[in-house]
N, C-alpha and C. Protein backbone atom coordinates (compact mmCIF):
# COMPACT_ATOMS: atom_id res chain seq x y z
N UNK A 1 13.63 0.26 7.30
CA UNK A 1 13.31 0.53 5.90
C UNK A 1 11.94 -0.09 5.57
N UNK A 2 11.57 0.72 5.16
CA UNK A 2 9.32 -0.11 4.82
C UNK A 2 9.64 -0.60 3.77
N UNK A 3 8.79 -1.73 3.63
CA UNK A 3 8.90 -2.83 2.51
C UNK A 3 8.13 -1.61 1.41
N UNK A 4 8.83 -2.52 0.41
CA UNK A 4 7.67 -1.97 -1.21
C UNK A 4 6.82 -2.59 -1.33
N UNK A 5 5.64 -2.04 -1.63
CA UNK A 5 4.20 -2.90 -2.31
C UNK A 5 4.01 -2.19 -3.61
N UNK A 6 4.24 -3.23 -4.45
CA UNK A 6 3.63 -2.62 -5.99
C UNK A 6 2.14 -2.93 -5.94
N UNK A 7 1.09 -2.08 -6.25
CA UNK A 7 -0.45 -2.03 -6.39
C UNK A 7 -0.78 -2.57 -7.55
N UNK A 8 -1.34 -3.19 -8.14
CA UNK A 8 -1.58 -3.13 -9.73
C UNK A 8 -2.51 -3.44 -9.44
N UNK A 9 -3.50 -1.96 -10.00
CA UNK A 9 -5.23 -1.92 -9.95
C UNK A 9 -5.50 -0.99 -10.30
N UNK A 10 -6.55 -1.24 -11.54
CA UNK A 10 -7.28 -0.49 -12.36
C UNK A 10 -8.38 0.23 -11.73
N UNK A 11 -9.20 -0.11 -10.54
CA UNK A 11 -10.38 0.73 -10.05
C UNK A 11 -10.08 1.71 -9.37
N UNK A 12 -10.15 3.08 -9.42
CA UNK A 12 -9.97 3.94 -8.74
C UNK A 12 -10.13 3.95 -7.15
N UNK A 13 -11.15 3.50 -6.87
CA UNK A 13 -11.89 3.52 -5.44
C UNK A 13 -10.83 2.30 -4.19
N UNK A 14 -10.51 1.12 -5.43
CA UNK A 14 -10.17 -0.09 -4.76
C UNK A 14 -7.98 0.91 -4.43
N UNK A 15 -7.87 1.41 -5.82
CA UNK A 15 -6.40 1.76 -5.47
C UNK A 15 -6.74 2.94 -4.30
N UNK A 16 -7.33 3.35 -4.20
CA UNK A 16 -7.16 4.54 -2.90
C UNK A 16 -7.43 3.91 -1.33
N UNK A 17 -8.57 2.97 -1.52
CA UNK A 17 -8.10 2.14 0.14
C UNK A 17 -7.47 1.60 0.13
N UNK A 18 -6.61 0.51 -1.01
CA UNK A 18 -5.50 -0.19 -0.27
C UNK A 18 -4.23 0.99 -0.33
N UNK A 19 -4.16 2.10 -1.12
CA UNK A 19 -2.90 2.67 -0.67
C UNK A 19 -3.17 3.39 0.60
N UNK A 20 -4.38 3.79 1.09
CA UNK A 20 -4.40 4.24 2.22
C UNK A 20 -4.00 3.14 3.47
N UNK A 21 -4.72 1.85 3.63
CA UNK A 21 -4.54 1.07 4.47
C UNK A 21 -2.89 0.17 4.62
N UNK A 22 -2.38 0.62 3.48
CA UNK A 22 -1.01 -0.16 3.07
C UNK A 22 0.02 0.70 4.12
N UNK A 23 -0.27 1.96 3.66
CA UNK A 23 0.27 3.21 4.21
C UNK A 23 0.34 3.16 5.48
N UNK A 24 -0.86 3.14 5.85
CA UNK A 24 -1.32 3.07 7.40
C UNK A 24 -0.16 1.63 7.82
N UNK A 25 -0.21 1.10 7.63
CA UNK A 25 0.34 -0.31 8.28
C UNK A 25 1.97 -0.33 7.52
N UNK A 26 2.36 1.48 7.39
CA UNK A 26 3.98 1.30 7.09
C UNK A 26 4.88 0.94 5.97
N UNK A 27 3.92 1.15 5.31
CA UNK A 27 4.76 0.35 3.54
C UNK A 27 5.08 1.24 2.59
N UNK A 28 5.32 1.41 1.77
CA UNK A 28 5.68 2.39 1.16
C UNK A 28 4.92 1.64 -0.17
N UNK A 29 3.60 2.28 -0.77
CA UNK A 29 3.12 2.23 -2.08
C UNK A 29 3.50 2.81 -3.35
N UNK A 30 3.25 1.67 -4.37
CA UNK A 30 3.61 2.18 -5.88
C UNK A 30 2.54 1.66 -6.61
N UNK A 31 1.68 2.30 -7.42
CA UNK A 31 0.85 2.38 -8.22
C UNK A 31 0.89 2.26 -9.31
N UNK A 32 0.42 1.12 -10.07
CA UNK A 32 0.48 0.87 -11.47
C UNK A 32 -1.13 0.72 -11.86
N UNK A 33 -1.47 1.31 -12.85
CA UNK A 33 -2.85 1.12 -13.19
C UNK A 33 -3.27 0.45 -14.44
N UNK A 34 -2.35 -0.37 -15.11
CA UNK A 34 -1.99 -1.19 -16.43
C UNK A 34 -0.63 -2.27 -16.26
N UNK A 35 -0.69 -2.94 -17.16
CA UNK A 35 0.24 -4.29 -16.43
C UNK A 35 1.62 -3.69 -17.31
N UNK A 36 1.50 -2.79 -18.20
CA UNK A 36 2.93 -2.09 -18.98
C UNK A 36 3.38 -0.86 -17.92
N UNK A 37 2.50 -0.25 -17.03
CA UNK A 37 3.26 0.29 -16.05
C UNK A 37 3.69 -0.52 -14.98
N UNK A 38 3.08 -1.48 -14.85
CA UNK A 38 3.49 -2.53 -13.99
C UNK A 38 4.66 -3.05 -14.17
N UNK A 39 5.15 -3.42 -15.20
CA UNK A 39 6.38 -4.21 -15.70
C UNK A 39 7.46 -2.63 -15.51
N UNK A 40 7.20 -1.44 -15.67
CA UNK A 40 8.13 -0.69 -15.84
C UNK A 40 8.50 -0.42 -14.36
N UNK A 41 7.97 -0.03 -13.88
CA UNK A 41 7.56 -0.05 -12.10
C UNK A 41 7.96 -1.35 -11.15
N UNK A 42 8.04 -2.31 -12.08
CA UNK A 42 8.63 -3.13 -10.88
C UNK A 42 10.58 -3.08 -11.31
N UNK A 43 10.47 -3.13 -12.57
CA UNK A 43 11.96 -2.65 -12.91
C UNK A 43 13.00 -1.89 -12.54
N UNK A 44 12.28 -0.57 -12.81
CA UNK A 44 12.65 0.53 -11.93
C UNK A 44 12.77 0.43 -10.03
N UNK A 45 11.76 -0.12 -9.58
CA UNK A 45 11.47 -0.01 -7.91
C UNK A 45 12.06 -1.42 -7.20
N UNK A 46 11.93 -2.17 -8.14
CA UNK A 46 12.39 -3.62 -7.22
C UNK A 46 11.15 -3.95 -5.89
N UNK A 47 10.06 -3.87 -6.14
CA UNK A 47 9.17 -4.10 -4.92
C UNK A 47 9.34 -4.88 -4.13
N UNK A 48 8.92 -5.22 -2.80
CA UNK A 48 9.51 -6.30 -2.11
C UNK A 48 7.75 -7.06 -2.06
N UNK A 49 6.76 -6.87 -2.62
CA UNK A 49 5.31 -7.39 -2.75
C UNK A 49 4.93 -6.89 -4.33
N UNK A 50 4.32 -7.62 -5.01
CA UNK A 50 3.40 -7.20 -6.04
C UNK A 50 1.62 -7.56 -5.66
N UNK A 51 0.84 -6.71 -5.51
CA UNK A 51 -0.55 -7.09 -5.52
C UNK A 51 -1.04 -7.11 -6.43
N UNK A 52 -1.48 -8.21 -7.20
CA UNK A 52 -1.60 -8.17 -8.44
C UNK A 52 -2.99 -8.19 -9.45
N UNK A 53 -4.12 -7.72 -9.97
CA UNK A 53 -5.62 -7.87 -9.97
C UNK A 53 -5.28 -8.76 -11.70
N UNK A 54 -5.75 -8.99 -12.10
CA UNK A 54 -5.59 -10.18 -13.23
C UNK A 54 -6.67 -9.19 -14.27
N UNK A 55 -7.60 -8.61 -14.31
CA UNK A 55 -8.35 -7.93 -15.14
C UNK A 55 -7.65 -6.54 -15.26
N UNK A 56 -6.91 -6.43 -16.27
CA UNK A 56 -6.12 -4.53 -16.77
C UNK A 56 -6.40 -4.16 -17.93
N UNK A 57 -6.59 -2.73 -17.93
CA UNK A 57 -5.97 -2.31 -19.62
C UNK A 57 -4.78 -2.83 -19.83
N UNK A 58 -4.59 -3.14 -21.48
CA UNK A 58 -3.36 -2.88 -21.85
C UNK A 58 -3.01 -4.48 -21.72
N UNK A 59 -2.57 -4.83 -20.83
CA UNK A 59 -1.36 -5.67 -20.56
C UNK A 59 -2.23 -6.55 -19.52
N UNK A 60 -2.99 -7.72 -19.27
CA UNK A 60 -3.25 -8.50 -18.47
C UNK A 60 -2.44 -8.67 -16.75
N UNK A 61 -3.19 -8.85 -16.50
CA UNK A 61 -2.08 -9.41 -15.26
C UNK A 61 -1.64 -10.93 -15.08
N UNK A 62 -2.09 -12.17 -16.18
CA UNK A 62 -1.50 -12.88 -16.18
C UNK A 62 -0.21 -12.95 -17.17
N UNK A 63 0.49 -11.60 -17.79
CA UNK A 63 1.00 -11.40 -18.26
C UNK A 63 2.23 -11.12 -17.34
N UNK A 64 1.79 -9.91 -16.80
CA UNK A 64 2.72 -9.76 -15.74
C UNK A 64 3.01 -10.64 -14.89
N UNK A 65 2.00 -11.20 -14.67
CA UNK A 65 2.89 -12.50 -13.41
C UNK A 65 3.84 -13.43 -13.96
N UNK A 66 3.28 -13.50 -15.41
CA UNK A 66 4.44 -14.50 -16.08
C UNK A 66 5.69 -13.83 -16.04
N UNK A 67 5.73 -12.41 -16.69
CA UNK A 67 7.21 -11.82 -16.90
C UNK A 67 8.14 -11.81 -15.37
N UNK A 68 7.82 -10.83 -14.74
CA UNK A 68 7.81 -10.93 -13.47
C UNK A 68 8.30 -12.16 -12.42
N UNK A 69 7.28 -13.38 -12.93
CA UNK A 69 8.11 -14.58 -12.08
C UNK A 69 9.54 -15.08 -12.89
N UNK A 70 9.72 -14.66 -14.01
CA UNK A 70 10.30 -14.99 -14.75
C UNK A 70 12.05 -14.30 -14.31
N UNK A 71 11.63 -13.09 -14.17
CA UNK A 71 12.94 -12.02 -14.16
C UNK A 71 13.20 -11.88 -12.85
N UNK A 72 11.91 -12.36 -11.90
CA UNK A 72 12.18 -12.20 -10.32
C UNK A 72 11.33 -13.37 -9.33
N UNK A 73 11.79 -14.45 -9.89
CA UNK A 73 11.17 -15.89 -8.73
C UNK A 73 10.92 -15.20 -7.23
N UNK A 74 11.78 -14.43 -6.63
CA UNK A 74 12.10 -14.35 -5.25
C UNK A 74 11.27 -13.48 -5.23
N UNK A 75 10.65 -13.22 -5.82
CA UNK A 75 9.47 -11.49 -5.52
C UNK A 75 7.79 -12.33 -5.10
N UNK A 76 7.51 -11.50 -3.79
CA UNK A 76 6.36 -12.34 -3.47
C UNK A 76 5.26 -11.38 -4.23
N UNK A 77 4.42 -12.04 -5.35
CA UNK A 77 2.93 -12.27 -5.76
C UNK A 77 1.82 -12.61 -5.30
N UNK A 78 1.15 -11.67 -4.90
CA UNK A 78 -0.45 -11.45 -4.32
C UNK A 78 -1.19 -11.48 -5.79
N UNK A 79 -2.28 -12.25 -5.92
CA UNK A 79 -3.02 -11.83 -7.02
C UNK A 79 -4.00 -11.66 -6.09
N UNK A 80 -5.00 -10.17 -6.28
CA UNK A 80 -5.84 -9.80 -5.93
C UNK A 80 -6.91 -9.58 -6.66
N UNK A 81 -8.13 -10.26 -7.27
CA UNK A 81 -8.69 -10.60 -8.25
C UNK A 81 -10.53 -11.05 -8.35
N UNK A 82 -11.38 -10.26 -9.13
CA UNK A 82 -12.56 -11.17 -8.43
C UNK A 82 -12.69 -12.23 -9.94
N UNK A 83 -12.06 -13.12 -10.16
CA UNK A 83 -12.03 -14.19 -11.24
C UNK A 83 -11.48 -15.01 -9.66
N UNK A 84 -12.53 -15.98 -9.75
CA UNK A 84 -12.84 -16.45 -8.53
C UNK A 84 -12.96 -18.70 -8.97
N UNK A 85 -12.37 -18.67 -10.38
CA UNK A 85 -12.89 -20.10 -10.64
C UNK A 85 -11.61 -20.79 -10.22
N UNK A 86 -11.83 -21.90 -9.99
CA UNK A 86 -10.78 -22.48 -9.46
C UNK A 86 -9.61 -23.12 -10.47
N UNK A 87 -9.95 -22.95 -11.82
CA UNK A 87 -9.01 -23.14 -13.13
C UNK A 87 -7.62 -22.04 -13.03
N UNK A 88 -8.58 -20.57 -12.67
CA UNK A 88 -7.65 -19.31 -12.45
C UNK A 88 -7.29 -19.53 -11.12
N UNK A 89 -7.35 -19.85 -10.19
CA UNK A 89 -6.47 -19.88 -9.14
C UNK A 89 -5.72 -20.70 -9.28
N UNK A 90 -5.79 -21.62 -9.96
CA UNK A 90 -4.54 -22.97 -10.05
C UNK A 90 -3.64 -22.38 -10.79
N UNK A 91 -4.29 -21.15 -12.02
CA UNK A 91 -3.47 -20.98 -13.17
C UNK A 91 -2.71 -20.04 -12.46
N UNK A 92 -3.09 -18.69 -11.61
CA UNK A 92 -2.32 -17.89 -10.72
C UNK A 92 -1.32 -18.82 -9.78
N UNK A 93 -1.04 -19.58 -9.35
CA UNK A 93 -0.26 -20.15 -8.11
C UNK A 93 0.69 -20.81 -9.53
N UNK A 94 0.20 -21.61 -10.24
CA UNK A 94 1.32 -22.84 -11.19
C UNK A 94 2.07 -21.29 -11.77
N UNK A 95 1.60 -19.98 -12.52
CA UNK A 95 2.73 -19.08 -12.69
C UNK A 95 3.62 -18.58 -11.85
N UNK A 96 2.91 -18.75 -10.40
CA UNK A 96 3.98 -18.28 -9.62
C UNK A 96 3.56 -17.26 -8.96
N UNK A 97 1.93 -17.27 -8.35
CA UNK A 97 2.21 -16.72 -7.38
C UNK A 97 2.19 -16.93 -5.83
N UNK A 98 2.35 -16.33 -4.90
CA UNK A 98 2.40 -16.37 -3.84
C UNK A 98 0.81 -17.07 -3.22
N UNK A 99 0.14 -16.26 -3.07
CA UNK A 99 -1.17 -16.42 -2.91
C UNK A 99 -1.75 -16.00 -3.65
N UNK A 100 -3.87 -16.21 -4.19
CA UNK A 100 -4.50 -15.76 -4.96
C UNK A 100 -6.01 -15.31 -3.88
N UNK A 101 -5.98 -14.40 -3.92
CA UNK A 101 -6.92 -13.92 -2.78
C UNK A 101 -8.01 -13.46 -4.40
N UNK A 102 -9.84 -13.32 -3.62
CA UNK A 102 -10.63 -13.44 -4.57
C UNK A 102 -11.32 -12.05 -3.27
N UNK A 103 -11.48 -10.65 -4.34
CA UNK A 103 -11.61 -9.08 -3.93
C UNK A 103 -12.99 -9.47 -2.70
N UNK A 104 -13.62 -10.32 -3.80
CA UNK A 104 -15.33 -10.50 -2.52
C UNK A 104 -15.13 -11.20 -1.25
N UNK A 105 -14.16 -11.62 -1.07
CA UNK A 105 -14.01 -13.16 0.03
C UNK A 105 -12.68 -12.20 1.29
N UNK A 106 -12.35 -10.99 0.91
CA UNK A 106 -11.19 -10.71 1.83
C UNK A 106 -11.49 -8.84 1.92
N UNK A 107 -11.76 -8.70 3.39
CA UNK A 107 -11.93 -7.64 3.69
C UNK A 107 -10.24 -6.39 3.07
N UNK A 108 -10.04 -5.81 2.76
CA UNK A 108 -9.20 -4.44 2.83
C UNK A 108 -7.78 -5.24 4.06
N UNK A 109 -8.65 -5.51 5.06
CA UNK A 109 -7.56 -5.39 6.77
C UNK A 109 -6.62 -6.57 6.57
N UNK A 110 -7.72 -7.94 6.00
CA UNK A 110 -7.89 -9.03 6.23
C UNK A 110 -6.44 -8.94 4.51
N UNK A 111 -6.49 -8.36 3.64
CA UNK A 111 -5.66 -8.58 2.94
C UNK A 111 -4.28 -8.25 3.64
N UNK A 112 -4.18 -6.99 4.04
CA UNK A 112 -2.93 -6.78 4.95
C UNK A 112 -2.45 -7.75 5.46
N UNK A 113 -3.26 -8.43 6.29
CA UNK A 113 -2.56 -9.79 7.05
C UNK A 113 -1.99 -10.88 6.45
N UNK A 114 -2.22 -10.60 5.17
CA UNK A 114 -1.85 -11.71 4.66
C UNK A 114 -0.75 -11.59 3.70
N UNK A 115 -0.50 -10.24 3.90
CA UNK A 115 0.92 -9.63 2.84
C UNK A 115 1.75 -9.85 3.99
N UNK A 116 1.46 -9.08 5.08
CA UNK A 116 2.60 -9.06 6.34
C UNK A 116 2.76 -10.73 6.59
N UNK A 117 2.09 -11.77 6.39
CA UNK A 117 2.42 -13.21 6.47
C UNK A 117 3.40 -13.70 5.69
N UNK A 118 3.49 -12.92 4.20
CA UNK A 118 4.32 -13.13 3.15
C UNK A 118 5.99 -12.37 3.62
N UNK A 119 5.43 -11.18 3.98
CA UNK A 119 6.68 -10.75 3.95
C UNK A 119 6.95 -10.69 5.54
């Protein structure tokens, strides 16, 4: 059974290589492009990963990570993000997530490896 990866990412360009490369490496992708489809989408799907970008319409993604860790501790959180200060990475990990990867510092491949580490 392929794990779930919930996407949550607003850039067009960035959601089409990681669902391509996610794909490629066996996962089964879900696409949220706002943190209120995000919350509905993880409800509905139960993901077994959230990748999470912290800049959305609508609904933040430190929003979602709050709800989210809240309703599902056991769900591993990727924030994938270029808010790169070290205030927001403390603030991403103390809500709960897994890791906080920064978009400029981690190739596409190099993120994979580090979901398949999680899960």
């Amino acid at each position: 059974m392929a794990k779930k990866i919930l996407l949550v990412e607003d850039d067009p360009l960035l959601i089409d290589i990681y669902t391509t490369k996610l794909k490629e490496e066996g996962f089964e992708v879900l696409v949220a492009t706002d943190g209120g489809m995000a919350q509905n989408l993880f409800l509905k799907e139960k993901p077994d990963l959230i990748l999470l970008d912290i800049v959305l319409p609508n609904t933040s993604g430190w929003e979602v990570l709050k709800k989210i860790n809240k309703e599902s501790p056991q769900t591993k959180i990727v924030i994938l993000s270029n808010l790169g200060q070290k205030e927001e990475i403390e603030k991403g990990l103390n809500l709960g997530a897994d890791k906080y990867l920064i978009k400029t510092n981690y190739t596409p491949s190099e993120v994979i490896e580090e979901i398949k580490k999680l899960l």
